[in-house]
Protein backbone atom coordinates (compact mmCIF):
# COMPACT_ATOMS: atom_id res chain seq x y z
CA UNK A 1 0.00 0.00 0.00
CA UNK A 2 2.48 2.08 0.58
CA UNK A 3 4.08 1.62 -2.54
CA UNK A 4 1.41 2.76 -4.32
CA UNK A 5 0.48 5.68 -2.69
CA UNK A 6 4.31 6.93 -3.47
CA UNK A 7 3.84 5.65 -7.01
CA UNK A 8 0.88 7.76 -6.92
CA UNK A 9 2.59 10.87 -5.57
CA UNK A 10 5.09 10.49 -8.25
CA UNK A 11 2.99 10.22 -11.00
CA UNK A 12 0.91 13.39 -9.81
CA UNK A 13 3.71 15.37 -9.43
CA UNK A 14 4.92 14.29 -13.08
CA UNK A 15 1.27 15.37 -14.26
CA UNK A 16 2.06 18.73 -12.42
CA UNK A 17 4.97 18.89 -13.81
CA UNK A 18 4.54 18.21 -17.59
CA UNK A 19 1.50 20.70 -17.25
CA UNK A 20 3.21 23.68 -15.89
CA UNK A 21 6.09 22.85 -18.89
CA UNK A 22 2.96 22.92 -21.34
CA UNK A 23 2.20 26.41 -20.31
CA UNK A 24 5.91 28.31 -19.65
CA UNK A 25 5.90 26.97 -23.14
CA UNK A 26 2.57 28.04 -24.22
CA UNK A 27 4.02 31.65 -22.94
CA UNK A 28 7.31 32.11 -24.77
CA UNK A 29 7.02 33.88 -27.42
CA UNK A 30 10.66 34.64 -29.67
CA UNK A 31 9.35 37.68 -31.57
CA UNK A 32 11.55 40.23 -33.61
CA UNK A 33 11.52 43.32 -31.92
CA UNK A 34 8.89 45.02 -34.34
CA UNK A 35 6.56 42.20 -33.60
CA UNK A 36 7.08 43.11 -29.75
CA UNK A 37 6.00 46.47 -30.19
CA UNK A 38 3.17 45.42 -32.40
CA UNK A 39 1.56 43.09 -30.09
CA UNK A 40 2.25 45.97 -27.46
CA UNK A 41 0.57 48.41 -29.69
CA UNK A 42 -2.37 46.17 -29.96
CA UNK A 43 -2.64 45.35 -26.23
CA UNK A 44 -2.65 49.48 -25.69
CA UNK A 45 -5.73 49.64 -28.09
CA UNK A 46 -7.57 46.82 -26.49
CA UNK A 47 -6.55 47.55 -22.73
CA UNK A 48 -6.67 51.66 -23.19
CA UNK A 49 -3.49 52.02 -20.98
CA UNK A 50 -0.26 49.49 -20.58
CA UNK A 51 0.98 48.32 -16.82
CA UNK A 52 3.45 45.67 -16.52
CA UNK A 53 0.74 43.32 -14.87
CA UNK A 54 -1.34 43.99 -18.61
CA UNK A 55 1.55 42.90 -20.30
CA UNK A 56 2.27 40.35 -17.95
CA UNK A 57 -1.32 38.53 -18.11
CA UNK A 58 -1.52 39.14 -22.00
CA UNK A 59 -0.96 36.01 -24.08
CA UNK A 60 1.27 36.70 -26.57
CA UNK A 61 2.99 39.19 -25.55
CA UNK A 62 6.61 38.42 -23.50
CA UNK A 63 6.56 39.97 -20.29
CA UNK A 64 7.34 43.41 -18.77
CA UNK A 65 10.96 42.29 -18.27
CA UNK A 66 11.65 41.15 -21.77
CA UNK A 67 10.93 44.11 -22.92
CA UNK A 68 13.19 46.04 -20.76
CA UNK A 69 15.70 43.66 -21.67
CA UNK A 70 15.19 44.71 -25.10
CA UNK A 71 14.50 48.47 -25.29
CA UNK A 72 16.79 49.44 -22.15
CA UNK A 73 13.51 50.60 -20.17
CA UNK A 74 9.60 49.97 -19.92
CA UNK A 75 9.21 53.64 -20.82
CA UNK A 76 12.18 52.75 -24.17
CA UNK A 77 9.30 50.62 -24.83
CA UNK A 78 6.02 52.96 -24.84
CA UNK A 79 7.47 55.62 -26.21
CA UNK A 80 8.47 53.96 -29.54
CA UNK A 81 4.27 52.74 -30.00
CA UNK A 82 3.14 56.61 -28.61
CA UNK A 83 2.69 55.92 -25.47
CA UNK A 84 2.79 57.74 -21.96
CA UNK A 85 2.25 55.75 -19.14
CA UNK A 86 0.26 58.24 -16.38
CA UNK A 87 1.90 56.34 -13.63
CA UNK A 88 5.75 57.02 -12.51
CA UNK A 89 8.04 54.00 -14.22
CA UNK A 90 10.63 54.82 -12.38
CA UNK A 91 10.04 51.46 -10.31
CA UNK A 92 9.51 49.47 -13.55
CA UNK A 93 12.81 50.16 -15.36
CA UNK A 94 15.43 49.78 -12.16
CA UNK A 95 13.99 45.97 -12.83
CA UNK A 96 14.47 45.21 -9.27
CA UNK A 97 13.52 41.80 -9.65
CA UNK A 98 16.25 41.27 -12.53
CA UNK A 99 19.56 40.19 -11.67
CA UNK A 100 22.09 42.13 -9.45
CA UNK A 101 25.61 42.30 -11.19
C-alpha cells in the first residue's frame, strides 16, 4: 500500500509537472523586436493604458521584463508605439527583480 500511494505521488507530481512545462511553453514567445512592439501596440488599443501586470497577463505578448531587456527601459518601450504611461516608471525600469551584477 504504501508503494502505491508513493507511485501515486510520483505520478501526480509528473502530471504537475509536464503541465506547468505545457504552459511556460505556451508563454514564450521569440518575436523580432517590431513584432514586440506590435503586439504591445495592440494590447494598448484593447486595454486603453499598458501596466506591466497587462503585459504580464496578455498572451502573446513576452513579459514586462523582456521588454526592458530589449529596449533598455519599460518607458524605451512605450514611447516607440506613442505611449505615456500616467503612472511614474521609475520602479519598472530599475527591474528590481532582474539580476544584481
Amino acid at each position: 500500500m504504501g508503494q502505491e500511494r508513493g507511485l501515486y505521488q510520483t505520478d501526480r507530481r509528473v502530471i504537475l509537472f509536464l503541465a506547468a512545462k505545457k504552459i511556460i511553453e505556451e508563454r514564450r514567445v521569440d518575436l523580432p523586436e517590431e513584432e514586440m512592439l506590435a503586439r504591445l501596440r495592440r494590447t494598448l488599443m484593447k486595454e486603453g493604458r499598458l501596466s506591466p501586470a497587462i503585459i504580464n497577463k496578455t498572451i502573446g505578448l513576452p513579459c514586462h521584463q523582456v521588454y526592458i531587456a530589449h529596449f533598455g527601459s519599460i518607458r524605451n518601450a512605450y514611447s516607440l508605439i506613442g505611449y505615456t504611461s500616467q503612472r511614474n516608471c521609475d520602479y519598472i525600469d530599475t527591474d528590481r527583480f532582474g539580476p544584481t551584477s
